[in-house]
Protein backbone atom coordinates (compact mmCIF):
# COMPACT_ATOMS: atom_id res chain seq x y z
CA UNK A 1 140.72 76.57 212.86
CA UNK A 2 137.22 76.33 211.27
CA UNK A 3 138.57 74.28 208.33
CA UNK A 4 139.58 71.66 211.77
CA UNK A 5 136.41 71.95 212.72
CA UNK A 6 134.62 71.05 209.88
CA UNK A 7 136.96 67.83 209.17
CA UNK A 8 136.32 66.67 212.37
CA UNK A 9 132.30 67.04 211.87
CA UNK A 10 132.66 64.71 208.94
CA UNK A 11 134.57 62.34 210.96
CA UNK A 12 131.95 62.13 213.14
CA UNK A 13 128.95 61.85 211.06
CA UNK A 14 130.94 58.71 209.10
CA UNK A 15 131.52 57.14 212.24
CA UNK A 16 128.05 57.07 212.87
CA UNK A 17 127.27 55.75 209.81
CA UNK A 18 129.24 52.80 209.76
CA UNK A 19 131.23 53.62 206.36
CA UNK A 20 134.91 53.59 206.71
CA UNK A 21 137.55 55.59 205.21
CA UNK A 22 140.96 54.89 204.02
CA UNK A 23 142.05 58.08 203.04
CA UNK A 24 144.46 58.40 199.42
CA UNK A 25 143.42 54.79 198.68
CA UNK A 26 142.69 54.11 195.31
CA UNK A 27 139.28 53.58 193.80
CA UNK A 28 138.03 49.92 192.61
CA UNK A 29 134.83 48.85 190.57
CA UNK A 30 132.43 46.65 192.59
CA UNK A 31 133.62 42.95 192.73
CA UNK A 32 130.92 40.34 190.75
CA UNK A 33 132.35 36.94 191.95
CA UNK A 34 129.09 36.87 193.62
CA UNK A 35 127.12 37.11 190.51
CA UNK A 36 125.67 33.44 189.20
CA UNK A 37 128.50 33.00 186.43
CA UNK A 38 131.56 34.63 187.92
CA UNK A 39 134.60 35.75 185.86
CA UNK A 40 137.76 32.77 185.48
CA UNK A 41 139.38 35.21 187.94
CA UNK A 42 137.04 34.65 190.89
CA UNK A 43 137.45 30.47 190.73
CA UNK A 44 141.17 30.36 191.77
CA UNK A 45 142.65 32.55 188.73
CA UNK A 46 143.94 30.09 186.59
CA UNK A 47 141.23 30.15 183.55
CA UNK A 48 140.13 27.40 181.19
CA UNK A 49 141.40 24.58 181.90
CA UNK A 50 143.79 22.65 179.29
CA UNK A 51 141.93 20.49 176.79
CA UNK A 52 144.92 18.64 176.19
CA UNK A 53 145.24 16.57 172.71
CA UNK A 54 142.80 17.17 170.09
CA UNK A 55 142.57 14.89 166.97
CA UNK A 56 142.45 16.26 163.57
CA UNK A 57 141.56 14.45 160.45
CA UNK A 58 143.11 13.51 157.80
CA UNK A 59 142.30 15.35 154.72
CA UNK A 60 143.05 13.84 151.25
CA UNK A 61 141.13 12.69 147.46
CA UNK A 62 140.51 10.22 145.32
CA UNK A 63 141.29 11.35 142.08
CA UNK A 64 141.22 8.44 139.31
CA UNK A 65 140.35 4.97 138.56
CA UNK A 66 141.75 2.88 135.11
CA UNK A 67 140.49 -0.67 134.87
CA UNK A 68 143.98 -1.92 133.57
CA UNK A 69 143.34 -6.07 133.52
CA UNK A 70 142.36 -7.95 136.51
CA UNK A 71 142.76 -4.68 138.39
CA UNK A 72 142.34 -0.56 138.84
CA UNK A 73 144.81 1.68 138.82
CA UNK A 74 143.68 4.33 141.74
CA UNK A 75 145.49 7.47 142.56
CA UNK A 76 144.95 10.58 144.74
CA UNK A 77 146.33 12.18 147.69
CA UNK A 78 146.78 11.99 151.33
CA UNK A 79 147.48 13.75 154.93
CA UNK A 80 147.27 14.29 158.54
CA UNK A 81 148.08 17.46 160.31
CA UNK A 82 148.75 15.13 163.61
CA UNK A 83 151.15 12.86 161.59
CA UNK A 84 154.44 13.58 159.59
CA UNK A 85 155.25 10.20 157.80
CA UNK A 86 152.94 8.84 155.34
CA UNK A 87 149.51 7.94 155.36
CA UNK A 88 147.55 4.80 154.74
CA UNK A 89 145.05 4.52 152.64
CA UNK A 90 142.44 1.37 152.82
CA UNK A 91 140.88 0.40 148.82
CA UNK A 92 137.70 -1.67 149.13
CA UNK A 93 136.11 -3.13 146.26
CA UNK A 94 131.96 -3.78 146.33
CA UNK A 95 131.89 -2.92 150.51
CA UNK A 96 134.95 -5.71 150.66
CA UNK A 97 138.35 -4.61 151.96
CA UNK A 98 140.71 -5.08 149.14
CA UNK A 99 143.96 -3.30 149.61
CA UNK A 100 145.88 -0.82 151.60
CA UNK A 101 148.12 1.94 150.24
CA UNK A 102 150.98 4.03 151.34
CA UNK A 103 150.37 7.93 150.25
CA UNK A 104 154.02 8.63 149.43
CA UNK A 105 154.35 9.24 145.89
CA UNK A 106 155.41 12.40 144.59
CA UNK A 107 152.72 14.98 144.45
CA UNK A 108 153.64 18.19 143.93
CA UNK A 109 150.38 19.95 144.00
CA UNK A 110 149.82 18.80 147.07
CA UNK A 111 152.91 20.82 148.55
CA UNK A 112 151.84 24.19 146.97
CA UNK A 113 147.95 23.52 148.39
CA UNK A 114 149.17 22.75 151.53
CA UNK A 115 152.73 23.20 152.36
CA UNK A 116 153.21 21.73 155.95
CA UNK A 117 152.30 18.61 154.46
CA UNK A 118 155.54 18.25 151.78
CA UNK A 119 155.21 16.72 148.57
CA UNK A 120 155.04 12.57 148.87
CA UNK A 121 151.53 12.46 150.01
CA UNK A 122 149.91 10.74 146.66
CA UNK A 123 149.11 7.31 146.13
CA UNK A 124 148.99 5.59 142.93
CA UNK A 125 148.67 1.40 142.85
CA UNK A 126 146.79 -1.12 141.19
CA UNK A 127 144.37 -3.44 143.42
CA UNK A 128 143.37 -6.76 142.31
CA UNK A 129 139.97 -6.43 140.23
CA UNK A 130 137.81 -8.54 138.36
CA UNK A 131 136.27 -6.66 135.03
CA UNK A 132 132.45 -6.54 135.31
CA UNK A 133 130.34 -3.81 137.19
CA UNK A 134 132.11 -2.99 140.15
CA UNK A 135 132.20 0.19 143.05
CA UNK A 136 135.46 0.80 144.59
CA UNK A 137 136.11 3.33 147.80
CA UNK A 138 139.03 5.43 149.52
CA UNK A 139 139.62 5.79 152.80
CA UNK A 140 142.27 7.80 154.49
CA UNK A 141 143.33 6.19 157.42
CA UNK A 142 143.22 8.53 160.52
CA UNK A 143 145.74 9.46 162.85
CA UNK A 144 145.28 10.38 166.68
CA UNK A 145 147.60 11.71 169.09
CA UNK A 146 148.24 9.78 172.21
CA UNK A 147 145.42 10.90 175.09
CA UNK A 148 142.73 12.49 171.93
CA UNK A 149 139.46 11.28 171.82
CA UNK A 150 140.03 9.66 168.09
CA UNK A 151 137.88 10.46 164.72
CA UNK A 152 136.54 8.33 162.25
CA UNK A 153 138.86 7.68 159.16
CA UNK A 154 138.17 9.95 156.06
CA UNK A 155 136.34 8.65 153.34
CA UNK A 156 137.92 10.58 150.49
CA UNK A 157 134.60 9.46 148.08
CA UNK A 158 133.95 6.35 145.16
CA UNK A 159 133.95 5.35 141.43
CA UNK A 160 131.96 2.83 139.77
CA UNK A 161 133.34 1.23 136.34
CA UNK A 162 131.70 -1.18 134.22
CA UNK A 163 134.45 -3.24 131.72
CA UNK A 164 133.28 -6.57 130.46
CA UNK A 165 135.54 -9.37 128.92
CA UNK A 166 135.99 -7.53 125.89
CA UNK A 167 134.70 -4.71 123.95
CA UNK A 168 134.23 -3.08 120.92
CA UNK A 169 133.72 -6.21 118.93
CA UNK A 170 133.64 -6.74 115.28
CA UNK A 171 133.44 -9.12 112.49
CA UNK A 172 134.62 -8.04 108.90
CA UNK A 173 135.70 -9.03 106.04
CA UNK A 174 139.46 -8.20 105.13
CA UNK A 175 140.18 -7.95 101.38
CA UNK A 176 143.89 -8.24 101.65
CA UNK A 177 143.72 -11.87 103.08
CA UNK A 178 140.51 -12.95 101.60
CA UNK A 179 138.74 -13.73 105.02
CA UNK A 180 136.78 -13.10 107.51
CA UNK A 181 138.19 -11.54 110.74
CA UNK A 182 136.87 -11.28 114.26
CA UNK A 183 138.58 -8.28 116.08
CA UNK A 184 137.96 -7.34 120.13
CA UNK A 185 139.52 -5.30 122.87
CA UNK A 186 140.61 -8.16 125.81
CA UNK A 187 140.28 -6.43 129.04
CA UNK A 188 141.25 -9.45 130.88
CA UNK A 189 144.71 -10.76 132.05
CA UNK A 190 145.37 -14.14 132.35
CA UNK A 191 142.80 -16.26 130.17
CA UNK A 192 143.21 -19.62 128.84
CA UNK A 193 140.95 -19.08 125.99
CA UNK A 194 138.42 -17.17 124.29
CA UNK A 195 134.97 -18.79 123.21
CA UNK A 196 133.32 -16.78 120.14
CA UNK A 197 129.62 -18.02 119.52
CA UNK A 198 127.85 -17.16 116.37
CA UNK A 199 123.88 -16.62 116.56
CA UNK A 200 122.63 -16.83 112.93
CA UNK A 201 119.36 -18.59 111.88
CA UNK A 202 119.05 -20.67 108.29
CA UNK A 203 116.30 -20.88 105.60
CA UNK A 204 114.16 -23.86 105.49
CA UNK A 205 111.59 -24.88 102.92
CA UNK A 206 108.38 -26.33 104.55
CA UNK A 207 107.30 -29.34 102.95
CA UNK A 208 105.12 -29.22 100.21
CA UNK A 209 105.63 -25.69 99.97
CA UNK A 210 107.80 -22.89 98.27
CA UNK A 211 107.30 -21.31 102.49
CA UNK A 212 110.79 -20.55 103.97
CA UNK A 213 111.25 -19.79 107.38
CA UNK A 214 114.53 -18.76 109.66
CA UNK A 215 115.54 -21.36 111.72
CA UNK A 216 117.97 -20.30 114.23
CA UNK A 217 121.11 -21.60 115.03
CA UNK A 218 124.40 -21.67 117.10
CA UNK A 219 127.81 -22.43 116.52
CA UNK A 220 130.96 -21.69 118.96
CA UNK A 221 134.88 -21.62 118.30
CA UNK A 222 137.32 -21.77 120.62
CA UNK A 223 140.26 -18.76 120.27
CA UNK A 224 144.02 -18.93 121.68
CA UNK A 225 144.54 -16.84 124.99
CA UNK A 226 145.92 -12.92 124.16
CA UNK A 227 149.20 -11.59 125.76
CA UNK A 228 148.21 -8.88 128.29
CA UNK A 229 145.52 -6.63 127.05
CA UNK A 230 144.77 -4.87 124.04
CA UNK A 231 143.52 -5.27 120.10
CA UNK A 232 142.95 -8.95 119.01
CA UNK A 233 142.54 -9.65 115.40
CA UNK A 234 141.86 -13.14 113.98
CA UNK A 235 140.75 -15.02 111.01
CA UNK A 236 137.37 -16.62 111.97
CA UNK A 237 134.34 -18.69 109.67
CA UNK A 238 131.62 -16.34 109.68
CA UNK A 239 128.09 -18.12 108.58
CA UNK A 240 125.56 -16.44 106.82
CA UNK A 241 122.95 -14.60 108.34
CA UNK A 242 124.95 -13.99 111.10
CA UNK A 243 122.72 -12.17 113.50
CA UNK A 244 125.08 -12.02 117.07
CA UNK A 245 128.75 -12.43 117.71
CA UNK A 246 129.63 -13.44 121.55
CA UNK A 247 132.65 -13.60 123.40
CA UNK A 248 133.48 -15.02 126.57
CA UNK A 249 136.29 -16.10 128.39
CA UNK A 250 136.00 -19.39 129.93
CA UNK A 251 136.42 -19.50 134.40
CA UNK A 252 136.01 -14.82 133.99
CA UNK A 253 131.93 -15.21 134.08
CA UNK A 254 130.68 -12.67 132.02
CA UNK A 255 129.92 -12.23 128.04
CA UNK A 256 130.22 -9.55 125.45
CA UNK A 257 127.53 -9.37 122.71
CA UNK A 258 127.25 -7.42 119.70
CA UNK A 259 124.71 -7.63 117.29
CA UNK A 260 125.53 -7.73 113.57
């Protein structure tokens, strides 16, 4: 009886207070969705919404350069994570656009660095080059997934190279034949001649005089077109006091110089 009596007290005093009771419900924390940034729950449930595509780039190098003759020989590597065939890769020459390549030679390396990717991801071509001082650039071209916002292509870096006409010149004198010999690397394909110009002065008496002085002087020969590239050797006049040997070849616009 007094254990009724004291239930129903509390019953009473909670009525006048306003609270309500739900007796054997179970306890929750305070709900925030009125606080300034609300939990994802409170704004519908469904969370973040999708970003949808999202472009990656490519990733690749550019790993050598051979002037071989009229041209480079470039290789390196090549991918995209949001492509599975091959890549292209653009090759330009002093800021000119001078090739593109496919990056689907065999590159092993490439598979055990990164083996989603496969193996035939490396290219390895020669683009059309003129010898001379000259800058040449890779760039991966970049793939993007239908709706992505795309991203720039990857520039996968540059090498300069420097190869004139021809190089390591020399003029000797070969015992075996009994001549002189002028002997050059050609670096250059497709010449219809080389021009050899000896610098070389002569002595002169002044008049009235036992005074000599150097007077110089020029001469130029004209030297059958090489086979590809490589070693020349020929027989060629050399005069005395030869001071310079240069060698050109005619229509290529640049000369090699050695002095002797």
């Amino acid at each position: 009886m007094r254990r009724t009596l004291i239930r129903a007290g509390v019953a009473v005093l909670l009525a006048l207070s306003g609270a309500a009771v739900a007796p054997g419900a179970p306890a929750h924390a305070a709900s925030r969705c009125d606080q300034p940034e609300p939990p994802p729950t409170c704004n519908g449930g469904g969370g973040d919404p999708d970003p949808g595509p999202v472009d990656i780039a490519p990733l690749g190098a550019f790993d050598t350069m051979t002037f071989v003759g009229n041209g480079v020989r470039v290789t390196g590597w090549a991918a995209d994570y949001d492509s599975s065939g091959p890549l292209l890769v653009d090759v330009w020459i002093d800021g000119a656009f001078a090739k593109t390549l496919t990056a689907n030679a065999y590159r092993p390396d490439v598979a055990a660095a990164y083996p989603s990717f496969g193996a035939y991801r490396g290219y390895d071509a020669v683009v059309p080059s003129r010898h001379g001082s000259h800058t040449v650039c890779a760039w991966a071209i970049n793939v993007t997934p239908a709706g992505a916002t795309p991203l720039p292509h990857r520039g996968l870096g540059c090498k300069t190279y420097d190869v004139p006409v021809a190089t390591n010149i020399q003029s000797y004198y070969d015992f075996s034949s009994k001549q002189w010999m002028v002997a050059f690397d050609d670096n250059v394909l497709g010449e219809a001649s080389f021009e050899v110009r000896w610098d070389y002065y002569i002595l002169q008496t002044l008049p009235g005089s036992s005074i000599k002085i150097a007077s110089p002087q020029t001469r130029t020969f004209t030297l059958p077109a090489h086979d590809g590239t490589g070693r020349v050797s020929l027989p060629l006049w050399r005069p005395e006091h030869a001071t310079k040997l240069t060698i050109t070849a005619p229509g290529f616009g640049s000369a090699s110089t050695t002095a002797l």
